[in-house]
PDB file of N, CA and C in Angstrom:
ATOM      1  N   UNK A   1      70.299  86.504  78.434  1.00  0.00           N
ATOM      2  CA  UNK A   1      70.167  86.890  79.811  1.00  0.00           C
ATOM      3  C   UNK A   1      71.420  87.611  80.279  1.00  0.00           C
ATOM      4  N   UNK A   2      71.359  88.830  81.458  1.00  0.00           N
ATOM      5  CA  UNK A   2      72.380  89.365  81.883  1.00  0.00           C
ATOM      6  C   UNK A   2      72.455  89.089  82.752  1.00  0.00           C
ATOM      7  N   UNK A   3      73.303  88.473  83.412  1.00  0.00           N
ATOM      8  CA  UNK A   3      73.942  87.973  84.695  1.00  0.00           C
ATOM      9  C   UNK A   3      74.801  88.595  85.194  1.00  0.00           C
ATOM     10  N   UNK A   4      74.956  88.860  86.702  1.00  0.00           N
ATOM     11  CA  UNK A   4      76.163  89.689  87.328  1.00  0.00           C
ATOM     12  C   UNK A   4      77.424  88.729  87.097  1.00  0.00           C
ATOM     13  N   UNK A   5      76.995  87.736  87.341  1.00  0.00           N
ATOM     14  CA  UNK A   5      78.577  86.882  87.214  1.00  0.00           C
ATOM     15  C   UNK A   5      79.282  86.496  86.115  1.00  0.00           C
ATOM     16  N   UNK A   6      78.610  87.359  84.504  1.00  0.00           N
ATOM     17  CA  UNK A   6      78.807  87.395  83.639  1.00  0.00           C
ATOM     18  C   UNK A   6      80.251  89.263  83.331  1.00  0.00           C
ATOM     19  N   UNK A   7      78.920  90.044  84.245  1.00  0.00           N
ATOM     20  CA  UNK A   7      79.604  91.556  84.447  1.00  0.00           C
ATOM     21  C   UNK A   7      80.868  91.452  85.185  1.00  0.00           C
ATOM     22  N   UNK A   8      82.325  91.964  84.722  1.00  0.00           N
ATOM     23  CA  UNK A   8      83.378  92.464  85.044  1.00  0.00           C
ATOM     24  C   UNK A   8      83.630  93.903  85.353  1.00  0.00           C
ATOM     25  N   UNK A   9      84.184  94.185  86.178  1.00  0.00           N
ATOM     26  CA  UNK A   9      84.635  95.771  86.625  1.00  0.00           C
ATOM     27  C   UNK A   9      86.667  95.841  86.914  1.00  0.00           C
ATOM     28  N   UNK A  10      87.060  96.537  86.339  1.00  0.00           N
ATOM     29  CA  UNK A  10      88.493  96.989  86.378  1.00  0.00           C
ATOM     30  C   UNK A  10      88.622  97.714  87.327  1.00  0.00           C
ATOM     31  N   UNK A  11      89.335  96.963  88.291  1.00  0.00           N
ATOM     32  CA  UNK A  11      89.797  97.883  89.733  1.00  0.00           C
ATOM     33  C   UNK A  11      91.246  98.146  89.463  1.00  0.00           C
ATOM     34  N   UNK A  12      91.442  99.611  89.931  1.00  0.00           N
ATOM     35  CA  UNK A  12      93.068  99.523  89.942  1.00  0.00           C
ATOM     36  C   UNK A  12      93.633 100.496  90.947  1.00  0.00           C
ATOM     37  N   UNK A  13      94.845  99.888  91.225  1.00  0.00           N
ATOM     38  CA  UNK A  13      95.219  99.851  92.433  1.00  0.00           C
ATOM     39  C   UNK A  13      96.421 100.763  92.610  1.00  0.00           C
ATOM     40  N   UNK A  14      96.844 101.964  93.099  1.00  0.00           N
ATOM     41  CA  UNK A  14      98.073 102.948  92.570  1.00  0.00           C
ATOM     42  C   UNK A  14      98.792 102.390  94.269  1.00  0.00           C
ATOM     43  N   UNK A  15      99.782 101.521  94.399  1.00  0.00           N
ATOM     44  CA  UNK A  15     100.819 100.960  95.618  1.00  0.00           C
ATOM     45  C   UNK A  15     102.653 101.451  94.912  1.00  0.00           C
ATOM     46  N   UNK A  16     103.075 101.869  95.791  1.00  0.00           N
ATOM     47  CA  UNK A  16     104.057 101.763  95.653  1.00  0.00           C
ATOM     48  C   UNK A  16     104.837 102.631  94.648  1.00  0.00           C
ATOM     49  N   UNK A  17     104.603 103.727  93.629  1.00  0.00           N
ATOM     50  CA  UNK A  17     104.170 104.025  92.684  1.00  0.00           C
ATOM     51  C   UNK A  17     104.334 102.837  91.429  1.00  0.00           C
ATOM     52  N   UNK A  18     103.208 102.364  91.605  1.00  0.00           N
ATOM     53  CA  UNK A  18     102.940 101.228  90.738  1.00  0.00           C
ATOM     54  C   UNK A  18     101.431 101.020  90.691  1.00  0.00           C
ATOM     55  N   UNK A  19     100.942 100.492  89.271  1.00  0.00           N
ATOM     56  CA  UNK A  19      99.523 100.603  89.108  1.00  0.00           C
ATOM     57  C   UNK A  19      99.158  99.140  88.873  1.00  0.00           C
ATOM     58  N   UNK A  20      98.221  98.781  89.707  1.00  0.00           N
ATOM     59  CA  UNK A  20      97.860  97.191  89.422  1.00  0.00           C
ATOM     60  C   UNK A  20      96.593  97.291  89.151  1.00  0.00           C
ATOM     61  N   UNK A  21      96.161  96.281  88.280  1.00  0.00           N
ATOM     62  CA  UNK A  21      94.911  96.594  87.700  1.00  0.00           C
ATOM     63  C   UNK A  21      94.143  95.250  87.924  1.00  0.00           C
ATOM     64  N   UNK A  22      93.095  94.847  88.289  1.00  0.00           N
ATOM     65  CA  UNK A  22      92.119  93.422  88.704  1.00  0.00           C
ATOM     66  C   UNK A  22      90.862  93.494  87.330  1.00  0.00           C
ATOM     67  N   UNK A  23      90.939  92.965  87.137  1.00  0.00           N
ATOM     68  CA  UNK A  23      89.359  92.651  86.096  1.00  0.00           C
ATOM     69  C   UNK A  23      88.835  91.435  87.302  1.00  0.00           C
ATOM     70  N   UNK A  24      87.337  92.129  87.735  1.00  0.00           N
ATOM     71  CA  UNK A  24      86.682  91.426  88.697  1.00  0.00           C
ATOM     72  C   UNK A  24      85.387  91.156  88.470  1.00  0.00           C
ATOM     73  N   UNK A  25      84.719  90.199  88.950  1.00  0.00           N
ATOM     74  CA  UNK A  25      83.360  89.838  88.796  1.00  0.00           C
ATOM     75  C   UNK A  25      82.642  90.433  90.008  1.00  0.00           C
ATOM     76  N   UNK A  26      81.393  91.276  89.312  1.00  0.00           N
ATOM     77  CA  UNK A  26      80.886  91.853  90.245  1.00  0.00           C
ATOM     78  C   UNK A  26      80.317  90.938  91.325  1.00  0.00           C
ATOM     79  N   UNK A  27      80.175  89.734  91.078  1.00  0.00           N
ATOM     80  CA  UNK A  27      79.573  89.305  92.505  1.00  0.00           C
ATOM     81  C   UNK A  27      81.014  88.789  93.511  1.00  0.00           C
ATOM     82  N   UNK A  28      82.223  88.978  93.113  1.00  0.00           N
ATOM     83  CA  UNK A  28      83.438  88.261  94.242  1.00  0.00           C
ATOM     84  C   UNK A  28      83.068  89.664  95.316  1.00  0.00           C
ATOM     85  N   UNK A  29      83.901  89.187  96.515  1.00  0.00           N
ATOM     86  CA  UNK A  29      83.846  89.984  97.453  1.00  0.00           C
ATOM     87  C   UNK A  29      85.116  90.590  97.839  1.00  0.00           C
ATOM     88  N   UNK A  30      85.128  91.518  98.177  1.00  0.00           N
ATOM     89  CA  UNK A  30      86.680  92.696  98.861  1.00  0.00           C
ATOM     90  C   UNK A  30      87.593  91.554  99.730  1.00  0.00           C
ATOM     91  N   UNK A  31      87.174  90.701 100.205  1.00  0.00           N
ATOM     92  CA  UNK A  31      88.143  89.730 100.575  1.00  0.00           C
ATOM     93  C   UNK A  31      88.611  88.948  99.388  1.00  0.00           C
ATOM     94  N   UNK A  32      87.960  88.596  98.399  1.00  0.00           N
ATOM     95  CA  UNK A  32      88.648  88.024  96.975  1.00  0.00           C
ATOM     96  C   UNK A  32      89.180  88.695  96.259  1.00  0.00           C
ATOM     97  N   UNK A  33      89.268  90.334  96.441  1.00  0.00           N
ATOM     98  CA  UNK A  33      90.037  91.649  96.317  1.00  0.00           C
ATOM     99  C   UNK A  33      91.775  91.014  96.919  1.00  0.00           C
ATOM    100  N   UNK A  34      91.414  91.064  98.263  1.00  0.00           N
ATOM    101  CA  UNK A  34      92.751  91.028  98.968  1.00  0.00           C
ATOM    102  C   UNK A  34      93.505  90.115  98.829  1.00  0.00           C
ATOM    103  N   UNK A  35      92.853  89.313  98.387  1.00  0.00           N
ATOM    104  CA  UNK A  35      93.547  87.374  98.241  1.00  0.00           C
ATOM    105  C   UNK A  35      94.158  87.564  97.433  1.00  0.00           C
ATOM    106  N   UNK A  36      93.404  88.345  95.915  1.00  0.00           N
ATOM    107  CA  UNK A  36      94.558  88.957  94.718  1.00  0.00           C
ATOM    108  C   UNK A  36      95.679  89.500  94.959  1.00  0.00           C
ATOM    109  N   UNK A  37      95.364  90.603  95.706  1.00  0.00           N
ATOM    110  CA  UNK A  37      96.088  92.076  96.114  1.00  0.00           C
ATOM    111  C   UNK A  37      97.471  91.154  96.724  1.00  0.00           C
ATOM    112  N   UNK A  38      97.171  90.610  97.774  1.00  0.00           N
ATOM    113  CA  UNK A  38      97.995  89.233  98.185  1.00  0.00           C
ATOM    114  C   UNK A  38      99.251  88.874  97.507  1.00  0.00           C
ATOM    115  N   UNK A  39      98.647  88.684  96.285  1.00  0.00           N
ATOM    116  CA  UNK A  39      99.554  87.060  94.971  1.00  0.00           C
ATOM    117  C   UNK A  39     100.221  88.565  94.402  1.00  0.00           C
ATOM    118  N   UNK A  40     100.006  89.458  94.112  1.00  0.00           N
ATOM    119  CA  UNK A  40     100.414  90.316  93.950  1.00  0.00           C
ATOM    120  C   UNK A  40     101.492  91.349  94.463  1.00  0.00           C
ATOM    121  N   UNK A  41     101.277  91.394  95.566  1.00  0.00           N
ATOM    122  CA  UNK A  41     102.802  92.562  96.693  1.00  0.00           C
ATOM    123  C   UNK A  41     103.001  91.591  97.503  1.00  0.00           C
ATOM    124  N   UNK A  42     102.163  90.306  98.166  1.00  0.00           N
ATOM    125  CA  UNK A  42     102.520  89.997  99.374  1.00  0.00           C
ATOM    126  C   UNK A  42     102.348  91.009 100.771  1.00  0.00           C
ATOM    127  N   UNK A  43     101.638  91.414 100.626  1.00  0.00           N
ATOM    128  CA  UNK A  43     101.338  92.137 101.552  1.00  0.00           C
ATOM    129  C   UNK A  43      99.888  91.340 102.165  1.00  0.00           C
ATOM    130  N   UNK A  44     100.049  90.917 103.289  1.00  0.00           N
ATOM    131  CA  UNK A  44      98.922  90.116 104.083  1.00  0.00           C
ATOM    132  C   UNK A  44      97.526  90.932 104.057  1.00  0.00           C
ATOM    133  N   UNK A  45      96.548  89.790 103.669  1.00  0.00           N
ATOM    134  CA  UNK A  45      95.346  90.941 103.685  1.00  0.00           C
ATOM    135  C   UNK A  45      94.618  92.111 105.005  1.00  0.00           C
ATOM    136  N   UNK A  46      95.055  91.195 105.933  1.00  0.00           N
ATOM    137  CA  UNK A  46      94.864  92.334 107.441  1.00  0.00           C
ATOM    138  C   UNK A  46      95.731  93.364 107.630  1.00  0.00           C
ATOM    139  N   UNK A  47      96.967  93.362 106.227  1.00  0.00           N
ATOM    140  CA  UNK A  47      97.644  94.925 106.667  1.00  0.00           C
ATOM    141  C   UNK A  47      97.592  95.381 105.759  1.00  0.00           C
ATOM    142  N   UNK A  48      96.391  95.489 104.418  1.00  0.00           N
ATOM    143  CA  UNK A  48      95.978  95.983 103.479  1.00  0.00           C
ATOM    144  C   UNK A  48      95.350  97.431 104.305  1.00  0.00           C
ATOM    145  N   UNK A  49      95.076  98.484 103.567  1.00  0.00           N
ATOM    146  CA  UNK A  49      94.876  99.796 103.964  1.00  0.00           C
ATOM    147  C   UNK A  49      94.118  99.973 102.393  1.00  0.00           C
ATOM    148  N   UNK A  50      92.904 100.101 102.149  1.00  0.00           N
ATOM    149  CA  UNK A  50      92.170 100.471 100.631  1.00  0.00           C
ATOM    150  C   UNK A  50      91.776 101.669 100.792  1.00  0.00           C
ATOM    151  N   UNK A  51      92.417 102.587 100.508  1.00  0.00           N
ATOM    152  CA  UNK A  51      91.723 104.326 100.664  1.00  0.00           C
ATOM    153  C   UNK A  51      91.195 104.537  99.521  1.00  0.00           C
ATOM    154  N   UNK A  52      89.999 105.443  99.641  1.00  0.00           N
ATOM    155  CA  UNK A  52      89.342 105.633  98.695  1.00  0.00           C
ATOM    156  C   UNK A  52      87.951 104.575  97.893  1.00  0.00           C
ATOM    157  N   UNK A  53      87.838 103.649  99.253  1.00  0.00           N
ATOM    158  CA  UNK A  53      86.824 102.689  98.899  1.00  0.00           C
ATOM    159  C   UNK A  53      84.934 103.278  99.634  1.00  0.00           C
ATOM    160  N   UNK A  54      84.444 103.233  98.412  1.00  0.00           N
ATOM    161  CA  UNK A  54      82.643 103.780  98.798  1.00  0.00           C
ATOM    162  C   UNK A  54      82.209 103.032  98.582  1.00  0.00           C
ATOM    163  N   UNK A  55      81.091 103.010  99.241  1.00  0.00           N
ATOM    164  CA  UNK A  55      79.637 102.246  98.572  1.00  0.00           C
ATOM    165  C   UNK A  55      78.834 102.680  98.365  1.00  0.00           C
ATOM    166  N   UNK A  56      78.120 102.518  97.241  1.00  0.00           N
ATOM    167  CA  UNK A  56      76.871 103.099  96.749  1.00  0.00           C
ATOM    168  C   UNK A  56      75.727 103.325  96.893  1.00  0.00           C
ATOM    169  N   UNK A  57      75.385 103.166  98.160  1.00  0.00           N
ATOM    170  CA  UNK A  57      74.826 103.172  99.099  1.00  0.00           C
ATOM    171  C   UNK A  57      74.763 103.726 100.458  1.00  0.00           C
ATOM    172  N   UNK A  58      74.708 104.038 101.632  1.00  0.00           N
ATOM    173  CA  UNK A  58      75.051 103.851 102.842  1.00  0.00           C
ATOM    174  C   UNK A  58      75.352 102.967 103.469  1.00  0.00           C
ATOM    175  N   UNK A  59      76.136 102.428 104.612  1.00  0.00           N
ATOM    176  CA  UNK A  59      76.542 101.335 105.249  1.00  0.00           C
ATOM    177  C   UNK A  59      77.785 101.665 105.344  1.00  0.00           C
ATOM    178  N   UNK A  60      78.301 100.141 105.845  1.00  0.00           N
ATOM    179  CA  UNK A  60      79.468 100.195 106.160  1.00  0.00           C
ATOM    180  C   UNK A  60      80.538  98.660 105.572  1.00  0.00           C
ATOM    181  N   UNK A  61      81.855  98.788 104.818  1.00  0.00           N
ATOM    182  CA  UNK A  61      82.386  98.353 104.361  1.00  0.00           C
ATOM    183  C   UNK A  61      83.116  97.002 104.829  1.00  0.00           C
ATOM    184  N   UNK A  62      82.852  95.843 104.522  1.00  0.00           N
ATOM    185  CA  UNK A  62      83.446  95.030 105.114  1.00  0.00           C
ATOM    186  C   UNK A  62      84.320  93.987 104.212  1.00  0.00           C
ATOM    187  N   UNK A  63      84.714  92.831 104.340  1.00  0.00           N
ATOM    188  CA  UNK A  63      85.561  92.010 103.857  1.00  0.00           C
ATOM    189  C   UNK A  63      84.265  91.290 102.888  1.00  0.00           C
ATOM    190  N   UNK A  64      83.138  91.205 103.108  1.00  0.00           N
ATOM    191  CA  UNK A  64      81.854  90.211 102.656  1.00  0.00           C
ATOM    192  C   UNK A  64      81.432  91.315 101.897  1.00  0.00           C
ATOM    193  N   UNK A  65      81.811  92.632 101.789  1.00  0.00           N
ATOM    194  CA  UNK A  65      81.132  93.656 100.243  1.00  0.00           C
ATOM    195  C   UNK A  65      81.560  93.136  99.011  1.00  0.00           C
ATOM    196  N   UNK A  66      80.731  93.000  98.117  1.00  0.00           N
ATOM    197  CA  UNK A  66      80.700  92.543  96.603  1.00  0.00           C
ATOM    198  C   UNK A  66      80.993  93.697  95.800  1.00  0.00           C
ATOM    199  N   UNK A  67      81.686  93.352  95.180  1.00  0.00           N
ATOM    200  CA  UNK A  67      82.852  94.633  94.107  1.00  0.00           C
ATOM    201  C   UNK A  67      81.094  95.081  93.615  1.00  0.00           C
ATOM    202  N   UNK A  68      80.021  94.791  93.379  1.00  0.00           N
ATOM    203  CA  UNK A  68      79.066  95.479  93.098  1.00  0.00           C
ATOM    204  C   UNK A  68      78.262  96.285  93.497  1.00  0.00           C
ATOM    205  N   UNK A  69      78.686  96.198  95.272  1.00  0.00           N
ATOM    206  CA  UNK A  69      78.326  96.785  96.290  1.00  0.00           C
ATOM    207  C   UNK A  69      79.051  98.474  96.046  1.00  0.00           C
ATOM    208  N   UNK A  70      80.282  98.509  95.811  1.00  0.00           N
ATOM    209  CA  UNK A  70      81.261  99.258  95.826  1.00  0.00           C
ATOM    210  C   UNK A  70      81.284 100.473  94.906  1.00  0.00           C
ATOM    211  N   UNK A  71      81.211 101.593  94.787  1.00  0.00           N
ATOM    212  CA  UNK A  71      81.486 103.251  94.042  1.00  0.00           C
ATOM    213  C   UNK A  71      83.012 102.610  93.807  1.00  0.00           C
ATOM    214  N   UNK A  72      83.165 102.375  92.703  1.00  0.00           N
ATOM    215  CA  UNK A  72      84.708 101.996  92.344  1.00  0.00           C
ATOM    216  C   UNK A  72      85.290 102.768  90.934  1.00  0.00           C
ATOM    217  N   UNK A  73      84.512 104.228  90.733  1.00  0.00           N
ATOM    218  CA  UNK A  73      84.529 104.998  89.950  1.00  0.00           C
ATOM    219  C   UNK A  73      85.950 105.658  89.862  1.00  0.00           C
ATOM    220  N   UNK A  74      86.748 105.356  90.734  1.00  0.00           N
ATOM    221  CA  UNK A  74      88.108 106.157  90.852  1.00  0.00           C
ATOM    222  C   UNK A  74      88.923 105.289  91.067  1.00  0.00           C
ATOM    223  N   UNK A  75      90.297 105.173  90.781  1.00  0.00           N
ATOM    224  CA  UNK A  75      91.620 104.527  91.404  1.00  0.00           C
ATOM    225  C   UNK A  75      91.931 104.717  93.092  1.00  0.00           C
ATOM    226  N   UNK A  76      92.179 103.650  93.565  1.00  0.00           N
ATOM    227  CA  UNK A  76      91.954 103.127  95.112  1.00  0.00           C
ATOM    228  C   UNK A  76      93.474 102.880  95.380  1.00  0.00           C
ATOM    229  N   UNK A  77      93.740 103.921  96.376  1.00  0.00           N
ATOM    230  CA  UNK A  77      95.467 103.446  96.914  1.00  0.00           C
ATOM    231  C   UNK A  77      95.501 102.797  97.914  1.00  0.00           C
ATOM    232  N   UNK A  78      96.456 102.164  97.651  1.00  0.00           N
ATOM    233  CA  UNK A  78      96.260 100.781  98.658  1.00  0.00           C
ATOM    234  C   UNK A  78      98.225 101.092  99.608  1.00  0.00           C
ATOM    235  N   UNK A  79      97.308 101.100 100.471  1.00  0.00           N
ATOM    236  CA  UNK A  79      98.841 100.613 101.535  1.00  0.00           C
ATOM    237  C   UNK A  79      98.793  99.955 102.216  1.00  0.00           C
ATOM    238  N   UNK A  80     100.338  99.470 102.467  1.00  0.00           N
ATOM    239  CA  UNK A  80     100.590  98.469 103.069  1.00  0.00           C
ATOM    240  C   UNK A  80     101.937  98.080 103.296  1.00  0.00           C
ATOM    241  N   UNK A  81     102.824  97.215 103.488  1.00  0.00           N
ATOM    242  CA  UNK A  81     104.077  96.817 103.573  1.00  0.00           C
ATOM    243  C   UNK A  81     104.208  95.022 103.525  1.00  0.00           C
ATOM    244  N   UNK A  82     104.930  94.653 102.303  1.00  0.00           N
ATOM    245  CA  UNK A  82     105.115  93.130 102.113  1.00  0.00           C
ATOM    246  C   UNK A  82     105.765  93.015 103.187  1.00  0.00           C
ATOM    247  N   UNK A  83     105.245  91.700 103.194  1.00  0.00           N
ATOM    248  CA  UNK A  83     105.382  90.426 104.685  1.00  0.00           C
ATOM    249  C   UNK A  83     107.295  90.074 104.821  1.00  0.00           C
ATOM    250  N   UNK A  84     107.893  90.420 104.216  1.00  0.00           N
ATOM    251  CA  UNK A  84     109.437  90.088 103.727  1.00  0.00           C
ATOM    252  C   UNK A  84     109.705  90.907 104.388  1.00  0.00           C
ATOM    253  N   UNK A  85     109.208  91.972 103.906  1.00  0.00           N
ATOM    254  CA  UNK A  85     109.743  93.748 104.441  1.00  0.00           C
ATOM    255  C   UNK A  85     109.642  93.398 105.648  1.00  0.00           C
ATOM    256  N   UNK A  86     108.452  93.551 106.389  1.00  0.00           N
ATOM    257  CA  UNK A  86     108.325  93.402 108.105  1.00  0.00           C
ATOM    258  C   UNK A  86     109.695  92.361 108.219  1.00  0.00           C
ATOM    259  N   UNK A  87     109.359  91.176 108.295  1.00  0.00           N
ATOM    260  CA  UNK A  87     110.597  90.077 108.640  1.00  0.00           C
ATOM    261  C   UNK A  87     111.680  90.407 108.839  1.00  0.00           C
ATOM    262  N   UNK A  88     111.992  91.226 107.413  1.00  0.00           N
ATOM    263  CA  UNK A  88     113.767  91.969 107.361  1.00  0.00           C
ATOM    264  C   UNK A  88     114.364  92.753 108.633  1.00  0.00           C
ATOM    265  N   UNK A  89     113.121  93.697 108.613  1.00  0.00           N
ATOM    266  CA  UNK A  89     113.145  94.680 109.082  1.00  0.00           C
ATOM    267  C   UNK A  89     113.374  93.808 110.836  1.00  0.00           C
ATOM    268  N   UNK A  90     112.232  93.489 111.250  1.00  0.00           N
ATOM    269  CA  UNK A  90     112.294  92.511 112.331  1.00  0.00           C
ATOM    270  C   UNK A  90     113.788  91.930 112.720  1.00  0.00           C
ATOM    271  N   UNK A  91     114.358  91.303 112.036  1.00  0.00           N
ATOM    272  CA  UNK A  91     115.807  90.502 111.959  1.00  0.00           C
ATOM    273  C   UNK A  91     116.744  91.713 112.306  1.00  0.00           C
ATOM    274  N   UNK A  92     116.314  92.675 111.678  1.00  0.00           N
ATOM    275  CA  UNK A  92     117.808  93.782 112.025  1.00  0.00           C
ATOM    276  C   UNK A  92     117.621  94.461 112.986  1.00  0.00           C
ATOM    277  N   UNK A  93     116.583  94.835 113.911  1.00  0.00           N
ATOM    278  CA  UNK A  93     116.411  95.701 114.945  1.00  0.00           C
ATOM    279  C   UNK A  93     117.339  94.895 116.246  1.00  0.00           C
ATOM    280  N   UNK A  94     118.319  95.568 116.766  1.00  0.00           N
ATOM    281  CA  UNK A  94     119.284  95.208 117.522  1.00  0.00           C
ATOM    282  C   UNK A  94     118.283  94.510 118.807  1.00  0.00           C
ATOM    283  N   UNK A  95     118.427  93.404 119.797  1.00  0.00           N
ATOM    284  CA  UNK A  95     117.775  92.928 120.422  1.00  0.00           C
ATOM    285  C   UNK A  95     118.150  93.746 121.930  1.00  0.00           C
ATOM    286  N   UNK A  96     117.236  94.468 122.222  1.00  0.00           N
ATOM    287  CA  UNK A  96     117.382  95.312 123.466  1.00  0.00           C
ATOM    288  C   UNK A  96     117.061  93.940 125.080  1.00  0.00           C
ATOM    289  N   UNK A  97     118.057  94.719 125.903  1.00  0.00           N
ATOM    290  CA  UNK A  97     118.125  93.980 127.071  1.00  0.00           C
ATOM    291  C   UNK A  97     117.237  94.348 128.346  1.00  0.00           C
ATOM    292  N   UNK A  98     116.427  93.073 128.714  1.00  0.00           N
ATOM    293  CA  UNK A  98     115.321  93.297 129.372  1.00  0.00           C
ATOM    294  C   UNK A  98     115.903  94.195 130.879  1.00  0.00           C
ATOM    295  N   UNK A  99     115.497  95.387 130.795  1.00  0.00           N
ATOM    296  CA  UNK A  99     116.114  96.206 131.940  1.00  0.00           C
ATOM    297  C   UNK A  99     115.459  95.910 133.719  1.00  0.00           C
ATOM    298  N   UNK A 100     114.276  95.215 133.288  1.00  0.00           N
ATOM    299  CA  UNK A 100     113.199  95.201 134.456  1.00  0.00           C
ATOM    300  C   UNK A 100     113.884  94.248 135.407  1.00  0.00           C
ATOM    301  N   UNK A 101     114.604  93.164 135.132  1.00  0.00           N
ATOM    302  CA  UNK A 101     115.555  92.359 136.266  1.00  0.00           C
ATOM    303  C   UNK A 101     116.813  93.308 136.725  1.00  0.00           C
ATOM    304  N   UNK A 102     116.773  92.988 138.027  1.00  0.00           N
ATOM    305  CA  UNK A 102     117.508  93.463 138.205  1.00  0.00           C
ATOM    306  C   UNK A 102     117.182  94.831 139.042  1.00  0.00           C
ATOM    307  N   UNK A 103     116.316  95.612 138.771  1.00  0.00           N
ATOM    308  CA  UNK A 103     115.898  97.541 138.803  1.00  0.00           C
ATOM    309  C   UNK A 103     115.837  97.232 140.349  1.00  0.00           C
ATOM    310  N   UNK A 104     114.826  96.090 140.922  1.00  0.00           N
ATOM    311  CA  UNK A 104     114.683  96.086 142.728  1.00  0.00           C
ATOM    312  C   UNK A 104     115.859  96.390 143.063  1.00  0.00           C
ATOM    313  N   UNK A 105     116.468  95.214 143.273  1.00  0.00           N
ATOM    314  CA  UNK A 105     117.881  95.403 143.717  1.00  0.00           C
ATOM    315  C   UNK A 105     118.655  96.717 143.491  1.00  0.00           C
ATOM    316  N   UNK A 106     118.746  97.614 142.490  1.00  0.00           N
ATOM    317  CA  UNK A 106     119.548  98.927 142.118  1.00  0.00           C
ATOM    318  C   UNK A 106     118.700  99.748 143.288  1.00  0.00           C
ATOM    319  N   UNK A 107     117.200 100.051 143.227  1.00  0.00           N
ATOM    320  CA  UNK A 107     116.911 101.001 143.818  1.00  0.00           C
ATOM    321  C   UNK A 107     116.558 100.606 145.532  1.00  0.00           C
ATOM    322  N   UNK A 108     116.649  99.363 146.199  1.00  0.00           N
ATOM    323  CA  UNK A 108     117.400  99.092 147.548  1.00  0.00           C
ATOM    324  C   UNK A 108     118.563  99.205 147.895  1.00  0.00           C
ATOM    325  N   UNK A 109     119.516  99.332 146.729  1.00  0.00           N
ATOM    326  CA  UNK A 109     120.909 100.388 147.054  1.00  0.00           C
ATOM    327  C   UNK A 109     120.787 101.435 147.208  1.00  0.00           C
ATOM    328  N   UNK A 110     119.984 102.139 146.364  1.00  0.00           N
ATOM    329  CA  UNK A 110     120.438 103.526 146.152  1.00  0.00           C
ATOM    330  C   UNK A 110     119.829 104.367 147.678  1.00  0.00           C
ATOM    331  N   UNK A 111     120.901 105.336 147.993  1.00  0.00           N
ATOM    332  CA  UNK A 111     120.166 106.132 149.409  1.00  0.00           C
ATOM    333  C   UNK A 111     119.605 106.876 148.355  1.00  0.00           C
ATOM    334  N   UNK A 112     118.752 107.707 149.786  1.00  0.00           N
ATOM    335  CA  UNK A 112     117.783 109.059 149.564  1.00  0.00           C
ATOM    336  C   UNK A 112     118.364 109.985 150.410  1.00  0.00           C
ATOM    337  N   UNK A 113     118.645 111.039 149.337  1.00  0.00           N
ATOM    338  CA  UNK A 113     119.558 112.162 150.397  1.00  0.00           C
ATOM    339  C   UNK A 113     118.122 113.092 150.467  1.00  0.00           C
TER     340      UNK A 113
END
């Protein structure tokens, strides 16, 4: 007997210039995509970006599509930015001073010529 959950498909993934490659069961779903994609860059699955993803069909693409659902005939670039990165990045942006206290008072000084 042939079973889908027997069938594998090789997804691969060009991030970063770097090529990651998934051997997947056609029945997991694009959210069991990202969970990988995940353990992999760390990049959270809601700031995953999959360009180059079809379906073989018409419709429309969601987190519940089955890698069997999917035209996965080509390499799929994936962007995104690991969860570290944001953080870092976050930590070093100088902390700006809330200007809005204070503004009444300046502009009940100021005349109007």
């Amino acid at each position: 007997m042939d079973n889908n959950n027997d069938k594998q498909h090789k997804v691969i993934l060009k991030w970063n210039k770097q090529e990651l490659i998934f051997d997947l069961q056609l029945t997991q779903t694009l959210s069991e995509l990202k969970s990988l994609i995940y353990e992999q860059t760390h990049i959270l699955p809601d700031r995953q970006k999959l360009m180059g993803l079809k379906l073989k069909t018409s419709g429309v693409i969601t987190n519940t599509t089955t890698i069997d659902e999917l035209n996965l005939s080509s390499k799929i670039m994936l962007m995104g930015t690991p969860e570290e990165s944001i953080t870092e990045l976050n930590l070093s942006k100088p902390v700006q001073p809330d200007l809005s206290e204070g503004q009444e008072e300046e502009q009940q000084d100021t005349p109007w010529i």
